[in-house]
Protein backbone atom coordinates (compact mmCIF):
# COMPACT_ATOMS: atom_id res chain seq x y z
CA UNK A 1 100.82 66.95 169.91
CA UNK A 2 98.99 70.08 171.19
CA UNK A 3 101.49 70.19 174.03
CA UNK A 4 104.34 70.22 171.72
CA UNK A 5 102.43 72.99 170.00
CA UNK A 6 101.62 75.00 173.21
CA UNK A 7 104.95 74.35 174.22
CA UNK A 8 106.69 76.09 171.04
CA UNK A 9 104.27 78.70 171.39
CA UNK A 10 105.92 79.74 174.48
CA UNK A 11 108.71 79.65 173.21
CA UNK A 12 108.26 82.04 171.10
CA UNK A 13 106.04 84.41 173.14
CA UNK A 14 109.29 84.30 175.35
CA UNK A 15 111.68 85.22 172.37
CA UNK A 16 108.89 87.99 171.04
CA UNK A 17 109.73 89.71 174.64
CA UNK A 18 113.33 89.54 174.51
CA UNK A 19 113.86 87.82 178.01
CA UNK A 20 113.82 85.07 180.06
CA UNK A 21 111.23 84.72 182.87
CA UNK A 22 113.27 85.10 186.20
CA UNK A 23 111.55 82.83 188.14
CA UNK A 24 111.27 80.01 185.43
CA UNK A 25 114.27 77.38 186.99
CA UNK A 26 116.27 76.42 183.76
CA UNK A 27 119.95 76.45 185.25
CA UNK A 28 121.63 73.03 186.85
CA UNK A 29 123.98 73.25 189.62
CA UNK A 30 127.17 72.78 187.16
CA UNK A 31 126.02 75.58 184.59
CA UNK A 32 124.96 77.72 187.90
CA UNK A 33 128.70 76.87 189.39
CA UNK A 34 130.29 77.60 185.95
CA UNK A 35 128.51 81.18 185.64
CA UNK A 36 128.90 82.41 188.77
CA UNK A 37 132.95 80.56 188.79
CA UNK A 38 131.86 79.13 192.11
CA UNK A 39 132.46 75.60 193.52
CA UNK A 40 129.17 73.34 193.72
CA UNK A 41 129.33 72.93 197.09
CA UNK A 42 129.15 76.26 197.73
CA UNK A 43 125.78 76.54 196.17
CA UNK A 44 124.85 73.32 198.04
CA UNK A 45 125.54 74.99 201.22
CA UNK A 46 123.86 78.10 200.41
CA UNK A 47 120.83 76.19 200.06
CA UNK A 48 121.89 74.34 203.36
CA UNK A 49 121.85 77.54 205.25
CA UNK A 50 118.56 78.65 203.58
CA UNK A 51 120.20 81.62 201.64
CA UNK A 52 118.68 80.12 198.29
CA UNK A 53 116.02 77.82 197.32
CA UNK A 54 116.63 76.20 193.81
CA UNK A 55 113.80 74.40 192.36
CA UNK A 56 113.72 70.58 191.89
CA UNK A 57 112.52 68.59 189.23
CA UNK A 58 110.82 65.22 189.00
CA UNK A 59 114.18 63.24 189.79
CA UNK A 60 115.45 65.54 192.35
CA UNK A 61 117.56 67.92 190.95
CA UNK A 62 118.48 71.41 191.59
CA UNK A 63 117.42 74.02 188.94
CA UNK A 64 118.27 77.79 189.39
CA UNK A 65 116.07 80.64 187.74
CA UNK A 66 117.99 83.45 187.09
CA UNK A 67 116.60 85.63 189.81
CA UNK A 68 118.50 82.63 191.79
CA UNK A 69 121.62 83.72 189.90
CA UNK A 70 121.05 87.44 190.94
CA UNK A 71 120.57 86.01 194.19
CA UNK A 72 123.88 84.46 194.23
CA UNK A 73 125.73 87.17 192.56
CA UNK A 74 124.64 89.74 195.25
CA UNK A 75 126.16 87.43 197.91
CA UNK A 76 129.30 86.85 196.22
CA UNK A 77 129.70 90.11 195.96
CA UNK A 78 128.93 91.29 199.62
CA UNK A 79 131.36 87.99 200.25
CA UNK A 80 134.40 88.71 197.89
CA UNK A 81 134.22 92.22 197.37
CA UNK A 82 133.25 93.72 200.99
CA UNK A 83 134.43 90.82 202.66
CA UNK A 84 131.38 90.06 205.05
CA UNK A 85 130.23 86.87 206.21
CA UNK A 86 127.15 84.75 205.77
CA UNK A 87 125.13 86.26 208.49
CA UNK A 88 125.87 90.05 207.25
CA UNK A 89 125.18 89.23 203.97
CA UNK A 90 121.56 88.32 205.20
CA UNK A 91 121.21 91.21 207.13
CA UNK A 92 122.56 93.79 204.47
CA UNK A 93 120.30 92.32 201.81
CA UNK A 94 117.16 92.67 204.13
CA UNK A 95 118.50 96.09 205.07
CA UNK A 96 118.79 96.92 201.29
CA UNK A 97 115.33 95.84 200.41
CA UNK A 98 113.85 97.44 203.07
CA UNK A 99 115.15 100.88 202.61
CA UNK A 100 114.67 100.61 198.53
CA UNK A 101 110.94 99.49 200.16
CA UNK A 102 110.74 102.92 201.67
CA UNK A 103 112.45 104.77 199.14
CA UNK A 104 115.82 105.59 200.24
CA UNK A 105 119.32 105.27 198.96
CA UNK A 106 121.87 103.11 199.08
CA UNK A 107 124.81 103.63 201.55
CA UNK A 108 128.20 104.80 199.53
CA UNK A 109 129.96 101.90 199.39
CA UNK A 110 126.72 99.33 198.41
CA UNK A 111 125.46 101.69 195.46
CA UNK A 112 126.55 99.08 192.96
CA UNK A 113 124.77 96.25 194.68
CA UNK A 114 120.85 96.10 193.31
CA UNK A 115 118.33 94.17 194.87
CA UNK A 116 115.57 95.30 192.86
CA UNK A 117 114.39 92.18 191.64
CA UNK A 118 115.77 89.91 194.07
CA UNK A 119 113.60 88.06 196.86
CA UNK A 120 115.12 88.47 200.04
């Protein structure tokens, strides 16, 4: 009973902020596919090639945090929009972290692309 309690109280700590914790995994790999109007298998094989690492639970199953789902959004959009494959999509998100790291801007044409928060 005191873990249902402790449980709700969470709950409600997390509604007091107005957000959900990024890292906390809470997404499967339909809802994940539905958001970001992406096949499954693509997110499978994102995880294949190491580009994301969803959470499991007890049983196995995937679960995304939403930092995942930043993750994912900043690849489809290097992908769809700029057109650049897998292996320039890791090397322009490592570029992009490391020159926010050191303070610098953005090239022109990646302005809208943040990877603030996302773990590269």
């Amino acid at each position: 009973m005191k873990t249902k309690q402790r449980e709700v109280e969470d709950v409600a700590t997390a509604s007091d902020a107005g957000h959900i914790h990024l890292d906390k995994p809470i997404y499967t790999l339909s809802v994940a596919s539905e958001i970001l109007e992406t096949h499954p298998r693509t997110l499978m094989m994102y995880e294949h090639l190491n580009m994301i690492k969803p959470k499991r639970t007890v049983t196995n199953r995937r679960r995304y945090s939403q930092r995942d789902l930043m993750k994912l959004q900043a690849i489809q959009t290097l992908t769809r929009k700029h057109g650049v494959n897998l292996a320039g999509v890791r090397y322009i998100l490592a570029l992009m972290k490391t020159l926010q790291k050191a303070g610098m801007e953005a090239p022109e044409g990646l302005r809208d692309l943040d990877v603030t928060l996302l773990d590269v």
